[in-house]
Structure formats: C-alpha cells, structure tokens
Protein backbone atom coordinates (compact mmCIF):
# COMPACT_ATOMS: atom_id res chain seq x y z
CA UNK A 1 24.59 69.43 64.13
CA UNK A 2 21.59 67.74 62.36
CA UNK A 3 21.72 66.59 58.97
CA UNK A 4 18.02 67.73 57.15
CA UNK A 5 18.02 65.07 54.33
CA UNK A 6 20.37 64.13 51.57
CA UNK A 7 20.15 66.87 48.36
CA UNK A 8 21.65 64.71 46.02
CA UNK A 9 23.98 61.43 45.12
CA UNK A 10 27.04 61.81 42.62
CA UNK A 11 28.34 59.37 40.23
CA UNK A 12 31.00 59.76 38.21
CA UNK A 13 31.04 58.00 34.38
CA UNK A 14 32.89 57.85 31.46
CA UNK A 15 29.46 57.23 29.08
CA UNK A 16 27.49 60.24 30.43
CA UNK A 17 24.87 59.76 27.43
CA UNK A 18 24.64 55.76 28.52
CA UNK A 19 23.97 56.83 32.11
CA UNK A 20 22.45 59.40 31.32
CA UNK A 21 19.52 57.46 29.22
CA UNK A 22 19.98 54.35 32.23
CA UNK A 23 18.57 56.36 34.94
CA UNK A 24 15.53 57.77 32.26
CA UNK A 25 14.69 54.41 31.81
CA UNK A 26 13.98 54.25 35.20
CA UNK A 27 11.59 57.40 35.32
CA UNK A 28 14.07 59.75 36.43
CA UNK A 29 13.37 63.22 34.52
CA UNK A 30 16.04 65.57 33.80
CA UNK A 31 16.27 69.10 35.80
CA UNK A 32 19.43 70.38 34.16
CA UNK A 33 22.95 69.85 32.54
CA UNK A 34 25.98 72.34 32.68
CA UNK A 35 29.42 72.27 31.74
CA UNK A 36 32.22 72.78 34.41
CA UNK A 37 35.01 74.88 34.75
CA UNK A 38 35.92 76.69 38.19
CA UNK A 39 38.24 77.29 40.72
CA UNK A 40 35.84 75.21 43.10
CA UNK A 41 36.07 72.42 40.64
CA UNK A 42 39.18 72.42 40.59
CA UNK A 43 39.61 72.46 44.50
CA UNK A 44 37.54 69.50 44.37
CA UNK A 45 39.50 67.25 42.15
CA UNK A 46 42.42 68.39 43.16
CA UNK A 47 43.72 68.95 39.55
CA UNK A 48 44.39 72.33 37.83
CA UNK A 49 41.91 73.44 34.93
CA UNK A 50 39.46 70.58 35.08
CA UNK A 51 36.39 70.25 33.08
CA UNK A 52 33.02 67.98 33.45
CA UNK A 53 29.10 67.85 32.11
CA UNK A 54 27.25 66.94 34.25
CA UNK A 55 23.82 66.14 34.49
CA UNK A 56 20.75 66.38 37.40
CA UNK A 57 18.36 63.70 37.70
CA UNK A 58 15.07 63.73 39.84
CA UNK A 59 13.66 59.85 41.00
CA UNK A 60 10.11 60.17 39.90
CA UNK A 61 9.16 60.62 43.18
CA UNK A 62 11.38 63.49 43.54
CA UNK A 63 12.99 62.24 46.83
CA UNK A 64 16.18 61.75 45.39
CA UNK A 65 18.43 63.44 43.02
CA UNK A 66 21.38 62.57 41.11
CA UNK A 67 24.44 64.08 39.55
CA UNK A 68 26.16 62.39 36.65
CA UNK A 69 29.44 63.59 35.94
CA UNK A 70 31.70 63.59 32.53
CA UNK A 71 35.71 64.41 33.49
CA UNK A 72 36.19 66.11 29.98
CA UNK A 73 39.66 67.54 31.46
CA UNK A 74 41.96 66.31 31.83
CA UNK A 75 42.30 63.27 29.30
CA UNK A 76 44.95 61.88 31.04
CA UNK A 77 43.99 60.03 34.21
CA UNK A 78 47.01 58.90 35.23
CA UNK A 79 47.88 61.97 37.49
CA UNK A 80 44.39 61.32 39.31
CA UNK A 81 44.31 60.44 43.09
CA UNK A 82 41.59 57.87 43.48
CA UNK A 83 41.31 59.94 47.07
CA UNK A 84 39.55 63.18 45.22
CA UNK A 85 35.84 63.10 43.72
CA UNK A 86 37.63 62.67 40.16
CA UNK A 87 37.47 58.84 41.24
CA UNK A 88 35.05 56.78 39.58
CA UNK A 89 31.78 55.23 41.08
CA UNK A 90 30.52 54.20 44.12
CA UNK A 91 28.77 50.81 45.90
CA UNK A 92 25.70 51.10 44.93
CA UNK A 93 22.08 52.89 44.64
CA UNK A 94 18.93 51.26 46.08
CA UNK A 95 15.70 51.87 45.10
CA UNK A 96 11.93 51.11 46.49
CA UNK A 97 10.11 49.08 44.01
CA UNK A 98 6.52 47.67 42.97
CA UNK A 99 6.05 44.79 40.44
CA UNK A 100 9.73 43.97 40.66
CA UNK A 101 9.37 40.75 38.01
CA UNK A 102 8.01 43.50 35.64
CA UNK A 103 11.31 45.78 36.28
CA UNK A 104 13.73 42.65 36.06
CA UNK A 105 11.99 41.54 32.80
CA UNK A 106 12.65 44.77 31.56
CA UNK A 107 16.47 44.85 32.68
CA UNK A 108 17.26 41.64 31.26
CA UNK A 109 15.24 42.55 27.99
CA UNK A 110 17.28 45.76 28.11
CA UNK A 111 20.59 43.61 28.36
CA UNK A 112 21.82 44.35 31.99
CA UNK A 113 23.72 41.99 33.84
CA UNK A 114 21.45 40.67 36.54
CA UNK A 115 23.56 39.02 39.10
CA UNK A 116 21.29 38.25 41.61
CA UNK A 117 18.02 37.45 40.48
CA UNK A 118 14.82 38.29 42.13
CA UNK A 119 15.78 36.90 45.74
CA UNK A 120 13.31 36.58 49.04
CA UNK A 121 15.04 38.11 51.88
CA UNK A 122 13.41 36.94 54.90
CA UNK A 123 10.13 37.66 53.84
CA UNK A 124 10.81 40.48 54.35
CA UNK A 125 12.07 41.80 50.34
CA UNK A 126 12.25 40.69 47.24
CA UNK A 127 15.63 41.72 45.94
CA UNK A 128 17.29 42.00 42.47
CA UNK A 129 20.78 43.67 42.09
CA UNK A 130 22.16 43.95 38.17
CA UNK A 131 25.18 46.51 37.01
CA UNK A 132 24.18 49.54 34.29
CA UNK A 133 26.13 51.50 32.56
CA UNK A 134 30.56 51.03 33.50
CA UNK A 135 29.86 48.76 36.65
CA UNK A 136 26.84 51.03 38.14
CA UNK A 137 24.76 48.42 40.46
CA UNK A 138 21.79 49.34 41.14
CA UNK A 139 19.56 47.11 44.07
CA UNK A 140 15.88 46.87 43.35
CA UNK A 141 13.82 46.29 46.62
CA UNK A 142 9.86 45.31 46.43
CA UNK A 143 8.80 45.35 50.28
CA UNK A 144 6.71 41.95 51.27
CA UNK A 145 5.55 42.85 54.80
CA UNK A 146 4.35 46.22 56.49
C-alpha cells in the first residue's frame, strides 16, 4: 500500500463563519460549501440523523485543503463519543511561511492569542504558534537555512 498525498485536513467548529473567515485571512480561497445529511454521515458520527455545513478551503498554494465542519444535528452533545469524527479539533496545522514578523503583526493586530512569539529554532526556523477561532493553533514556520 502507498499513500499518494494527503486530499484534505478536517476540523470540526462550532463558529463555522469565524473559521471560516480565519483561514481567508490567511489566503485560503473557498472551493465549495454543502449541507449534510446521509446515511454515510451518519455512519461516521455514529449518531442517527446528523446534520453539518461544511466548508472546502484551498492554501493558496493549492497543496492543501481543508474541511470545516458545523454539527447542526444534533443540538445535544451530550450523547457524543469523543471516539467518532463528531469530536472537536485537532493538535494543530503548520504552515510554510515568508516575512513571518509581517504575519505575526497581523495576528496580534487581528487579536489572536500568540503564545509563542516569533522563536529561533536552531537556526534552523523561525517559529510562531497563536490559537484562532475555539482553540485552533495554528504554527507559522519561516525556514532560515537551505
């Protein structure tokens, strides 16, 4: 078995419209949004008669993709096993940078919490991690050597 290359990264959100304008900030362009209702999606969740918007994101590069996703149904959470894809969020994303001071100034102007500020990593990086949107961190990496 060989994996080709990853199609796409889902995050789930309460705020899609907050996440949704996060990741356009960042150059991402939309490529589509749909609501959800299916058998799959229910498979998936492991609940019966769920319903979600989601939206896909291209990186302005278009290596990467992303997949927001609303859990309109159901409203109550408390029957939700953190196990299935209903769960919310993830680590982190990382993303290749140039002029990170120019993105950071931007993120704090923007309100973000930066929590580690522009850092050297062995010469090798400068790093910058801050949370969007409900917790989402996001790593900013500027490479220093080739």
């Amino acid at each position: 078995m060989k994996i080709k290359r990853i199609d796409h990264i889902g995050v789930v959100v309460n705020d899609l419209a907050a996440a949704k304008e996060f990741f356009l900030d960042f150059g991402f362009t939309v490529q589509g949004e749909a609501e959800m209702q299916s058998e799959l999606l229910d498979k998936v969740t492991g609940l019966k008669n769920a319903k979600s918007r989601i939206v896909f994101l291209e990186a302005p590069n278009g290596q990467i993709n992303l997949e927001l996703t609303k859990f309109m149904r159901p409203a109550d959470k408390s029957a939700v096993q953190e196990s299935f894809i209903y769960s919310h969020g993830m680590q982190h994303l990382a993303f290749v940078v140039e002029n990170i001071e120019d993105i950071v100034a931007t993120v704090k102007q923007k309100g973000y919490e930066v929590f580690v500020d522009t850092y050297n990593y062995e010469n090798m990086y400068k790093l910058c991690y801050f949370r969007g949107p409900e917790g989402i961190i996001i790593e900013l990496a500027e490479q220093l050597q080739k």
